[in-house]
Protein backbone atom coordinates (compact mmCIF):
# COMPACT_ATOMS: atom_id res chain seq x y z
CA UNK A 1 75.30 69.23 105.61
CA UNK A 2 76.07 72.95 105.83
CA UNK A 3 79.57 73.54 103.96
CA UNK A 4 82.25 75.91 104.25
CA UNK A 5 81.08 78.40 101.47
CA UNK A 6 77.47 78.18 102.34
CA UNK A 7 76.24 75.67 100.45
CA UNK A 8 75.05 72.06 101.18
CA UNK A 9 76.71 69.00 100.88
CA UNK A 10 76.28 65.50 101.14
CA UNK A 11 78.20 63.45 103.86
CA UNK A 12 80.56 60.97 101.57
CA UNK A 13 81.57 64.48 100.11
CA UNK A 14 83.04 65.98 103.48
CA UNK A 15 85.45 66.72 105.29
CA UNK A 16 85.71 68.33 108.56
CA UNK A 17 88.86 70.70 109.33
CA UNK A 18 90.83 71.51 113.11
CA UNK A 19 90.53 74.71 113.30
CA UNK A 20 89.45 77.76 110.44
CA UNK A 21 93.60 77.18 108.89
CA UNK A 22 92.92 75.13 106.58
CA UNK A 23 89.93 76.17 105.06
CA UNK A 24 91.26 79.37 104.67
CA UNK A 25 94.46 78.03 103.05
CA UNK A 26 93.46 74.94 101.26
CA UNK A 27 90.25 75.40 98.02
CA UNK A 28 88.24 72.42 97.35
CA UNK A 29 90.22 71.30 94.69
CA UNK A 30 93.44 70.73 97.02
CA UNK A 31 90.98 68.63 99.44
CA UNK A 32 90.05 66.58 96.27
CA UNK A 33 93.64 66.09 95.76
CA UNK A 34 95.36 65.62 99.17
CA UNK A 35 92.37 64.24 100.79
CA UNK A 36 89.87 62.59 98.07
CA UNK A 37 86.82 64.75 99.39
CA UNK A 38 85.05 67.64 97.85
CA UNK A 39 84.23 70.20 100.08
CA UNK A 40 84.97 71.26 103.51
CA UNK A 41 82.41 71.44 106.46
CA UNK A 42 81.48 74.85 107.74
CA UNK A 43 84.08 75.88 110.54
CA UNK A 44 81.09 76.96 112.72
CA UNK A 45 81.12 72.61 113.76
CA UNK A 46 83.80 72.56 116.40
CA UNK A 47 84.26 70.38 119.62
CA UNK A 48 83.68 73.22 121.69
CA UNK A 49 80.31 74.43 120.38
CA UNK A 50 78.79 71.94 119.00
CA UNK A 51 80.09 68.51 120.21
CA UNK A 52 77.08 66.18 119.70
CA UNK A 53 76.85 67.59 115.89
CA UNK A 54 80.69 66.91 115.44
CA UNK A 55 80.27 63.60 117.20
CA UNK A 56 77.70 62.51 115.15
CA UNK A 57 79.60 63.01 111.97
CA UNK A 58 82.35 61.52 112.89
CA UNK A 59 80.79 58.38 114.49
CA UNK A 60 77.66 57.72 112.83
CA UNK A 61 78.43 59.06 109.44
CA UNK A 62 82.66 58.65 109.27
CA UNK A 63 83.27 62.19 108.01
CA UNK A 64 87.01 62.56 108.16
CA UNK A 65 88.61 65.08 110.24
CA UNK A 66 91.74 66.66 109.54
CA UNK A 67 94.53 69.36 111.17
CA UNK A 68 97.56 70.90 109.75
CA UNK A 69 100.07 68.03 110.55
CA UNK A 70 98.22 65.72 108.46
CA UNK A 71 98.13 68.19 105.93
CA UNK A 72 101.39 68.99 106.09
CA UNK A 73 102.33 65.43 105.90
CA UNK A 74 100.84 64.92 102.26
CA UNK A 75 102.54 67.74 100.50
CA UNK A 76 105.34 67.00 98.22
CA UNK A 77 107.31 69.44 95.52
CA UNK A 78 104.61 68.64 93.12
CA UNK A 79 101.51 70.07 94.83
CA UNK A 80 103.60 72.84 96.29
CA UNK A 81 104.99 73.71 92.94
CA UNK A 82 101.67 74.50 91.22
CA UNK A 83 100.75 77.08 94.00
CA UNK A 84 101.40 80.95 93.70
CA UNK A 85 103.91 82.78 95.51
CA UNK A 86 101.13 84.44 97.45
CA UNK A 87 100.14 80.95 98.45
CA UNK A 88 103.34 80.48 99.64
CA UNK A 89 103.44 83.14 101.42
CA UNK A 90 100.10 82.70 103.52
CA UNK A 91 101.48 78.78 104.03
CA UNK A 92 104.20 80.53 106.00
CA UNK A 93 102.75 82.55 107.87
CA UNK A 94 100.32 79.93 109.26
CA UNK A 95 103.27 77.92 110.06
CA UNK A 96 104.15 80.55 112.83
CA UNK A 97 101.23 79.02 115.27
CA UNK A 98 102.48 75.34 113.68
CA UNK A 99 106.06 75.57 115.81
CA UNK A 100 105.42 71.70 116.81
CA UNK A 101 106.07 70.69 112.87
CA UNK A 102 109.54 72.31 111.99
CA UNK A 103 111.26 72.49 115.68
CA UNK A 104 112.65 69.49 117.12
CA UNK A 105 111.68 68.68 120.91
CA UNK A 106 113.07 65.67 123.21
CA UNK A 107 109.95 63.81 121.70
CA UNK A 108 110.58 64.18 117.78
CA UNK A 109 112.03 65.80 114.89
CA UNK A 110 110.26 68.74 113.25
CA UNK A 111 109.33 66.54 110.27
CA UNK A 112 108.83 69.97 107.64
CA UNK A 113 112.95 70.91 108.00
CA UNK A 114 113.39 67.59 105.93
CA UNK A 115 110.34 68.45 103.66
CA UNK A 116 110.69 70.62 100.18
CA UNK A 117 108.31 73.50 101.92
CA UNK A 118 111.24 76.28 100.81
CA UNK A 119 110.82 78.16 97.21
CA UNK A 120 113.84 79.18 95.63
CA UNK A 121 115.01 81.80 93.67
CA UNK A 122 114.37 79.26 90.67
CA UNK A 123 111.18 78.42 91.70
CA UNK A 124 112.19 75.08 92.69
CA UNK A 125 111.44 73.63 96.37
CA UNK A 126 113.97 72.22 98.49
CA UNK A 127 114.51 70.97 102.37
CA UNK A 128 115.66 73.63 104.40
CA UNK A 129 117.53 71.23 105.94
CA UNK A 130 119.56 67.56 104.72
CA UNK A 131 119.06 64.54 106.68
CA UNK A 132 122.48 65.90 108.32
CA UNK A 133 120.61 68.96 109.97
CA UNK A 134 122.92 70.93 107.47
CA UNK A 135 121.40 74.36 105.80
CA UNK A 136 120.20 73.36 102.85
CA UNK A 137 119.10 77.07 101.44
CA UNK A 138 119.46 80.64 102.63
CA UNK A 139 118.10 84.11 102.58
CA UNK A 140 118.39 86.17 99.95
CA UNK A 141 121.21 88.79 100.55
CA UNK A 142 122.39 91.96 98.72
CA UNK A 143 125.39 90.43 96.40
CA UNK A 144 123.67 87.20 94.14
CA UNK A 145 125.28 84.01 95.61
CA UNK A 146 126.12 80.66 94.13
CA UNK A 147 124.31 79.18 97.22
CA UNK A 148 120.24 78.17 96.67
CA UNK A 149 118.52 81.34 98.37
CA UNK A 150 114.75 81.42 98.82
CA UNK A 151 112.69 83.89 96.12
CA UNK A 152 112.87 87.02 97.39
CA UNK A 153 109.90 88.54 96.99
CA UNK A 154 108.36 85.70 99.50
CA UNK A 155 111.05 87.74 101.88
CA UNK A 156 109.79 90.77 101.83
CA UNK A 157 106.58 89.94 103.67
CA UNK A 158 107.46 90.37 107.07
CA UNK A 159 105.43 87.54 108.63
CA UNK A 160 107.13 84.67 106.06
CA UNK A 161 110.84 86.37 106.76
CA UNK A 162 109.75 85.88 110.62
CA UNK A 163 108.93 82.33 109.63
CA UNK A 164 112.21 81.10 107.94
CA UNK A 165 114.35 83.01 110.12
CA UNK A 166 112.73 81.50 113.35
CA UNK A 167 113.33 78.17 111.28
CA UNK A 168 116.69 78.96 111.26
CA UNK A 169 117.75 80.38 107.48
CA UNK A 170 120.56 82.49 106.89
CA UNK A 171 122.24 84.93 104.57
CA UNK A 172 124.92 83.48 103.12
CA UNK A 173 128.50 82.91 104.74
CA UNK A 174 130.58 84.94 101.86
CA UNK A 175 133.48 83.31 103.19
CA UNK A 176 132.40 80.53 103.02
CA UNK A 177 130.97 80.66 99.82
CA UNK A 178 134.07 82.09 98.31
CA UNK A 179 136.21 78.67 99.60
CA UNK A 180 133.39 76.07 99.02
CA UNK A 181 131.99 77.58 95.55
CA UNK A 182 133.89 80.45 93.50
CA UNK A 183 137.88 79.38 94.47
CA UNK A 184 137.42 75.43 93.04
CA UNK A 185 135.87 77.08 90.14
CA UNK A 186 139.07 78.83 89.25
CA UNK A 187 141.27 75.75 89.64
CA UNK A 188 140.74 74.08 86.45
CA UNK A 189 143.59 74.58 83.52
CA UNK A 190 140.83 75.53 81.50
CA UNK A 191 139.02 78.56 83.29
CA UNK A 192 135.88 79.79 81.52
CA UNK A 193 135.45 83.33 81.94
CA UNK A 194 131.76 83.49 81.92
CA UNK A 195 129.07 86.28 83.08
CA UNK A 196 129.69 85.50 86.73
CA UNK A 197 133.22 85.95 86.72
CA UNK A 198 132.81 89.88 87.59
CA UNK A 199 130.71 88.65 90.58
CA UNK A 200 133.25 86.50 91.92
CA UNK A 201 136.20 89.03 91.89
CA UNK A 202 134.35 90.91 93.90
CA UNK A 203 132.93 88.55 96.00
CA UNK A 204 136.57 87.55 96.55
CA UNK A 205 137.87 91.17 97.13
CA UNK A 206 134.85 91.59 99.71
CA UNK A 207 135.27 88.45 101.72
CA UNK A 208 139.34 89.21 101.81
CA UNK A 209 138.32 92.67 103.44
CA UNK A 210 136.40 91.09 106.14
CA UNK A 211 137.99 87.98 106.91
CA UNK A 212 139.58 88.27 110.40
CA UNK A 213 142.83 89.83 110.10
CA UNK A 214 144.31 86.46 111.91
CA UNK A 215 142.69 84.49 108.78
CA UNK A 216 144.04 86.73 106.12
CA UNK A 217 146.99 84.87 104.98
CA UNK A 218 145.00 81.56 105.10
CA UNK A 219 142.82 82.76 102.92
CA UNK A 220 145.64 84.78 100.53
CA UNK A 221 147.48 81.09 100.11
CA UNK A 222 143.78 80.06 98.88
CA UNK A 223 143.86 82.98 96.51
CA UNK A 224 147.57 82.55 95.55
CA UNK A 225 147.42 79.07 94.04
């Protein structure tokens, strides 16, 4: 059978792809991994122009086929976590025409917000959402922030920015982050003085300066104690 880089390839080692995506995103050795088959079918065997050849291969000879969802199904930190930043990248910017798996609808739940699909800073992968439908990770802004941000140089492609910020990522709330993260910090007896300190006075100084002026002495008792 005629395969996706021109060779030929025997049936029990196929598998048949929805569309020219996920050839183009996943090698043969991800197919082997997520799938348990070898090499992908040429893309020129679709529904629309050649149905009895795509028929046959499914019926007669049980080729799987596969689209994105089920793709995006089996992924987990671990196979995502091996993959280049460029890699990343491209898997975003396919997920612009995939709307369907990370927005919710009145039939389901985008199933990726609860899946680790966002790198971080770290290189880690995390949810951009909890189970909660709270942000889970943000964009990466101009001050470093105590909050899990997503690597920036996977921002600065414009078609993966598009992507997380139509799946609804943020810059960080300074505000918020100076309550929720840098004030506990300073509440111990003990306060360690430690290479982020600088940070956080002027986080603090910054978020005082544009708190609403009607929130000001909230947030000075905060500072205060």
């Amino acid at each position: 059978l005629p395969s996706y880089d021109g060779s030929y390839i025997k049936a029990n080692e196929a598998l048949l792809a929805r569309g020219k995506d996920l050839p183009e995103l996943l090698s043969n050795e991800d197919i082997n991994t997520l799938f348990q088959r070898k090499y992908w079918l040429s893309t020129d065997i679709t529904y629309d122009r050649t149905r009895e050849l795509r028929d046959y291969l499914l019926q007669e000879l049980k080729i799987p086929e596969v689209d994105f969802e089920s793709f995006a199904r089996k992924i987990d930190t671990q196979f995502l976590r091996q993959k280049t930043d460029e890699w990343i990248i491209n898997f975003y910017i396919k997920l612009l025409d995939q709307k369907s798996l990370w927005t919710d609808s009145y039939k389901s739940q985008g199933f990726l917000k609860l899946k680790p699909i966002i790198r971080t800073e770290d290189n880690a992968h995390i949810a951009p959402f909890n189970s909660n439908g709270k942000l889970q990770v943000y964009l990466p802004s101009e001050m470093s922030s105590k909050y899990k941000t997503v690597k920036k140089v996977i921002t600065e492609n414009e078609d993966a920015l598009k992507f997380l910020k139509e799946l609804g990522l943020r810059k960080p709330d300074l505000i918020a982050e100076v309550r929720e993260l840098i004030i506990p910090k300073y509440q111990n007896k003990n306060v360690v003085v430690d290479d982020d300190y600088y940070q956080d006075f002027i986080k603090i100084v910054k978020a005082y300066d544009t708190i609403p002026s009607n929130q000001k002495n909230d947030l000075k008792e905060e500072l205060q104690e």
